[in-house]
Protein backbone atom coordinates (compact mmCIF):
# COMPACT_ATOMS: atom_id res chain seq x y z
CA UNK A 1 121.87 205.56 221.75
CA UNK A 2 118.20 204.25 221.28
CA UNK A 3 116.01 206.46 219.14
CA UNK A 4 113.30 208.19 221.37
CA UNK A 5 109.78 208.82 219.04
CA UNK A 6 105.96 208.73 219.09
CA UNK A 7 105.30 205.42 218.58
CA UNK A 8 103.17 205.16 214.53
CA UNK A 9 100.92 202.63 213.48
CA UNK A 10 104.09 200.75 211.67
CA UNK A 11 105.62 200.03 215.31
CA UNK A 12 101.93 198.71 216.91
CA UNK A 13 102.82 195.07 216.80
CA UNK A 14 105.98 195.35 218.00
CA UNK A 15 104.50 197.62 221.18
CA UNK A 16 102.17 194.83 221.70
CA UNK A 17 104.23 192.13 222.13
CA UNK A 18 106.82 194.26 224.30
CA UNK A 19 104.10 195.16 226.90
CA UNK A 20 102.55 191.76 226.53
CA UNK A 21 106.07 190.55 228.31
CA UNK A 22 106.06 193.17 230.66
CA UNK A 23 102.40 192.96 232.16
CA UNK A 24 103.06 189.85 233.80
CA UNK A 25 105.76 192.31 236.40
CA UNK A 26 102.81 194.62 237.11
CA UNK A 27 101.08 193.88 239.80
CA UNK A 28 97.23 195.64 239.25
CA UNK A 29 97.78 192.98 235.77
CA UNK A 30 99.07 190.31 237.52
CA UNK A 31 95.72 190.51 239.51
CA UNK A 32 93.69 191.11 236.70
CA UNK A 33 95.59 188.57 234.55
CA UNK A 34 95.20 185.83 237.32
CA UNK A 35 95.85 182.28 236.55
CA UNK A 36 96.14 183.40 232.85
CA UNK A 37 99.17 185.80 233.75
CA UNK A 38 101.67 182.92 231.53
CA UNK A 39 99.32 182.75 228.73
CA UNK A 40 101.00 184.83 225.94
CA UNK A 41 96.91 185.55 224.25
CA UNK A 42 95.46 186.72 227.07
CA UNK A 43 98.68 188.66 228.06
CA UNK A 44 98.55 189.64 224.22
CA UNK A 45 95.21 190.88 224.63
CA UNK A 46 95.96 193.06 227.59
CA UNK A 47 98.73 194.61 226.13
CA UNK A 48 96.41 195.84 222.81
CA UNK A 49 94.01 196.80 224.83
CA UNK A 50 96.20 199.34 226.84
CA UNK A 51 97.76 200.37 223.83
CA UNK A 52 95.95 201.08 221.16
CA UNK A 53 93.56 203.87 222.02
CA UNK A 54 96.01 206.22 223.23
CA UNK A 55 98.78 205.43 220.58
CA UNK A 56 95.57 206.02 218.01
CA UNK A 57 95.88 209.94 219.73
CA UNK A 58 99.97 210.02 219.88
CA UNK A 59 99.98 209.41 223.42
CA UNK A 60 102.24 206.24 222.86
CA UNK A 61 106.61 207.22 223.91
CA UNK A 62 108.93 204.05 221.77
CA UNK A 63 112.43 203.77 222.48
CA UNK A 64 114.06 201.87 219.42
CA UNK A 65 117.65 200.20 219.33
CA UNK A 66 119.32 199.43 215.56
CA UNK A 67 115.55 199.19 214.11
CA UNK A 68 113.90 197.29 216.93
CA UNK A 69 111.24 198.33 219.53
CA UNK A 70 112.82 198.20 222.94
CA UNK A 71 110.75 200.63 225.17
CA UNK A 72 107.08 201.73 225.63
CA UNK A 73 105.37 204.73 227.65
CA UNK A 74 101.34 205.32 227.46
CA UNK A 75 100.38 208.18 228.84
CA UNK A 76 97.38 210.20 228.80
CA UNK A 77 96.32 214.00 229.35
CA UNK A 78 93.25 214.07 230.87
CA UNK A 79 91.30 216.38 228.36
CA UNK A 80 92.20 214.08 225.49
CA UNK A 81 90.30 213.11 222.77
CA UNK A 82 90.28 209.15 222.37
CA UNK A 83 87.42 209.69 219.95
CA UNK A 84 89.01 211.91 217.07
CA UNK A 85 87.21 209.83 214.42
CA UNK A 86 83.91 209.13 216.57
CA UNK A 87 84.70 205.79 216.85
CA UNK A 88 84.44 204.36 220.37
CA UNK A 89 88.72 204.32 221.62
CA UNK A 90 86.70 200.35 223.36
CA UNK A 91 84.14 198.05 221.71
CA UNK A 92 82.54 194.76 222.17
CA UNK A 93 85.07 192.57 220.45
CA UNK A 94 88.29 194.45 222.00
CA UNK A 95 87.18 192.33 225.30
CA UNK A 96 86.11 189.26 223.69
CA UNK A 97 88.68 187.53 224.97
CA UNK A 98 87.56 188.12 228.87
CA UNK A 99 84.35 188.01 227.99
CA UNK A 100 84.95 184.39 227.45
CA UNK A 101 86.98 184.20 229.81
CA UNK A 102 85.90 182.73 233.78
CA UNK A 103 87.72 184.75 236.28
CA UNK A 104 89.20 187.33 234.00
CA UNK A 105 85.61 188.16 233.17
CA UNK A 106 84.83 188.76 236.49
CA UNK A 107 87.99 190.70 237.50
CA UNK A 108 88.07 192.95 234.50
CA UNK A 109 84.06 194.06 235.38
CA UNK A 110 85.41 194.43 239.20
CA UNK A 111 88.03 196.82 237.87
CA UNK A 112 86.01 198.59 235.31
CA UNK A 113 83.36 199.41 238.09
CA UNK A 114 85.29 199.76 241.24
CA UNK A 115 85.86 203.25 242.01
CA UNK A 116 88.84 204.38 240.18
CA UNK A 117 92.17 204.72 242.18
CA UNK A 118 92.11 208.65 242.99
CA UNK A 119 93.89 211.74 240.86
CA UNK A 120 95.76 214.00 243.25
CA UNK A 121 94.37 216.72 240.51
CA UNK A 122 91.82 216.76 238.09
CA UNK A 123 93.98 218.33 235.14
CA UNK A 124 97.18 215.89 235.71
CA UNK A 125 99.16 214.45 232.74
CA UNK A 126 99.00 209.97 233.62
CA UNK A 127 101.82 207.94 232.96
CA UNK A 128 99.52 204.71 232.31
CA UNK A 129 102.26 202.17 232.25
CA UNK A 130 106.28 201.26 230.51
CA UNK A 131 107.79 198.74 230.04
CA UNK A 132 111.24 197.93 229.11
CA UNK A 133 113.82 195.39 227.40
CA UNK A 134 115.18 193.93 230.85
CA UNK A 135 118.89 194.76 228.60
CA UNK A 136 118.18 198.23 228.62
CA UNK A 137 117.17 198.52 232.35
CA UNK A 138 119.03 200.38 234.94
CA UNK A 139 120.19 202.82 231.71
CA UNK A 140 118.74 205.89 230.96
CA UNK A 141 116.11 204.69 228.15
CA UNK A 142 112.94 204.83 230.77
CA UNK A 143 113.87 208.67 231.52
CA UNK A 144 114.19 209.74 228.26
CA UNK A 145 110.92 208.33 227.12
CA UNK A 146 109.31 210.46 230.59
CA UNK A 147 110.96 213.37 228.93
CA UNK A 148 108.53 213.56 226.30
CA UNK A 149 105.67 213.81 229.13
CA UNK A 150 107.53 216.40 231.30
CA UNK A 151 107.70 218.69 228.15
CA UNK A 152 103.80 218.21 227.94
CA UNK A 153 103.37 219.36 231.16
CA UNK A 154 105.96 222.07 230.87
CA UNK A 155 104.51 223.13 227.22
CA UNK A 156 100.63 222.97 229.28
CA UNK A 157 101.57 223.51 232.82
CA UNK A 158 100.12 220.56 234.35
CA UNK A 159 101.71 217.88 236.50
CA UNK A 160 102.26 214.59 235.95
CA UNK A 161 100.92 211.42 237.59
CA UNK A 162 101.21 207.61 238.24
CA UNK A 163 99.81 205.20 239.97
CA UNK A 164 102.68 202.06 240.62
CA UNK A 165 102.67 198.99 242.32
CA UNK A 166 106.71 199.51 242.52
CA UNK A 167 108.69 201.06 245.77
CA UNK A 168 111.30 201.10 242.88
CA UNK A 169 109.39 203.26 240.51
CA UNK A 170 107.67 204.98 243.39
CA UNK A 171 111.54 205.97 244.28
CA UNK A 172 112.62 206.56 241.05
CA UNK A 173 109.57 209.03 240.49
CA UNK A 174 110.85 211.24 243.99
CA UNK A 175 114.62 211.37 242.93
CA UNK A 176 113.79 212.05 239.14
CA UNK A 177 111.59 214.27 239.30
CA UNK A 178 110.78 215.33 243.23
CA UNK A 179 107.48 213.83 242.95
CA UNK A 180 105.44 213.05 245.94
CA UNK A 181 103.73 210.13 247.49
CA UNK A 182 99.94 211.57 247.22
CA UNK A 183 98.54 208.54 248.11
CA UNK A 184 98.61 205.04 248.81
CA UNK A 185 96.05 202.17 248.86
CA UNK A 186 95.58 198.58 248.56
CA UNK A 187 94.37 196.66 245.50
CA UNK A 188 93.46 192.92 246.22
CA UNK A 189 96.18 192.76 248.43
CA UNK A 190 98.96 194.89 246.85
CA UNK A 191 99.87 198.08 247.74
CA UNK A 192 99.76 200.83 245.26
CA UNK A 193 101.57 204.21 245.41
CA UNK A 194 100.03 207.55 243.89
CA UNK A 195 103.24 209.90 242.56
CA UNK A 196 102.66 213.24 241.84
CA UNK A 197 105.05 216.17 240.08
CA UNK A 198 104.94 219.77 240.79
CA UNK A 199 103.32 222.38 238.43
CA UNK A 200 105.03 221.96 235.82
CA UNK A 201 107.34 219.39 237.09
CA UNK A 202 110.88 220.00 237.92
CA UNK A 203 113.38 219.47 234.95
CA UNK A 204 114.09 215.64 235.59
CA UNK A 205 117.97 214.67 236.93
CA UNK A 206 120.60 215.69 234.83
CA UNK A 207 122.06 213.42 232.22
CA UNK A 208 125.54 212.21 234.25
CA UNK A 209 122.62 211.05 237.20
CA UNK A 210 119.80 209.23 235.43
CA UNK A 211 121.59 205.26 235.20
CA UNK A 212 121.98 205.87 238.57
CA UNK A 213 118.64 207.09 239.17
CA UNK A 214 116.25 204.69 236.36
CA UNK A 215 115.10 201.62 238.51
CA UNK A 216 116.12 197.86 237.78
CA UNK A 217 112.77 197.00 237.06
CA UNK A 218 111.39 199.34 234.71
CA UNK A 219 107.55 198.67 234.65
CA UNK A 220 104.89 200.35 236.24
């Protein structure tokens, strides 16, 4: 049974290069990603730069299998600190690469100043993105990981949030946890579902139900 923990600075790399495989199933990163969505640096790039300043604050979920990194949840609290040692959680060389980039460039300044997809509410807990093995998909691992944000929310009573490109994770979020379809929009072309949990959410399914419940394609 994989090992559930907050992913540490020893297990970064790994993270990196998981999510760096999984972007490319995402569809806001396919977008931003472009014609560069094959290119393992720029998909490399993404992946850090999603990662790092929230698993600098703990709010990094790793599943790991016999030693090895398998499965990744960011997630972020809304009040939290990405700042804890006043250095900026974003700087100047962290986007080098789109910076020097045509197209990318231009599609990561239309995201960074579009306004921002809504929040249902302004205190809610945001499942940022996952990705997992393709192996371990379909099994439980996905729902154990969104454990350790449901006991957040339970610990803080707050709900919890995504934003997903899926109708399988979109699904998976109603039967797992009873969350709702707050919203939905479209993003150059791709339609994007808001999912939101109760106050605190409800206790996720019980452990004979989640394989049956964990989508096939476990990204968001």
């Amino acid at each position: 049974m994989p090992e559930i923990f907050t992913l540490d600075d020893a297990n970064v790399d790994a993270a990196v290069k998981l999510i760096a495989r999984g972007v490319a199933e995402i569809p806001l990163y396919q977008w931003l990603l472009g014609e560069h969505v094959d290119d393992e640096e720029k998909c490399e790039w993404l992946a850090e730069l999603l990662l790092r300043p929230l698993q600098r604050v703990g709010c990094v979920v790793g599943a790991r299998e016999e030693g090895r990194l398998v499965g990744v949840l960011v997630w972020q609290p809304h009040d939290v600190n990405l700042s804890p040692d006043g250095q900026p959680p974003i700087t100047p060389a962290d986007v080098a690469v789109a910076a020097q980039t045509p197209g990318l460039r231009e599609r990561l300044a239309n995201l960074w100043t579009t306004q921002p997809l809504p929040l249902p509410v302004e205190d809610a807990v945001c499942c940022v993105l996952s990705v997992v093995e393709p192996k371990y998909r379909g099994g439980p691992m996905l729902y154990d990981m969104t454990v350790k944000v449901e006991d957040f929310c339970h610990e803080n009573d707050r709900p919890f949030y995504c934003w997903t490109g899926s109708s399988h994770v979109r699904d998976w979020f109603v039967r797992g946890w009873g969350a709702m379809v707050f919203d939905t929009r479209e993003w150059e072309g791709r339609p994007m579902y808001g999912l939101v949990t109760e106050r605190p959410p409800r206790r996720g399914v019980a452990s004979a139900e989640r394989r049956a419940a964990v989508p096939a394609s476990a990204t968001t």
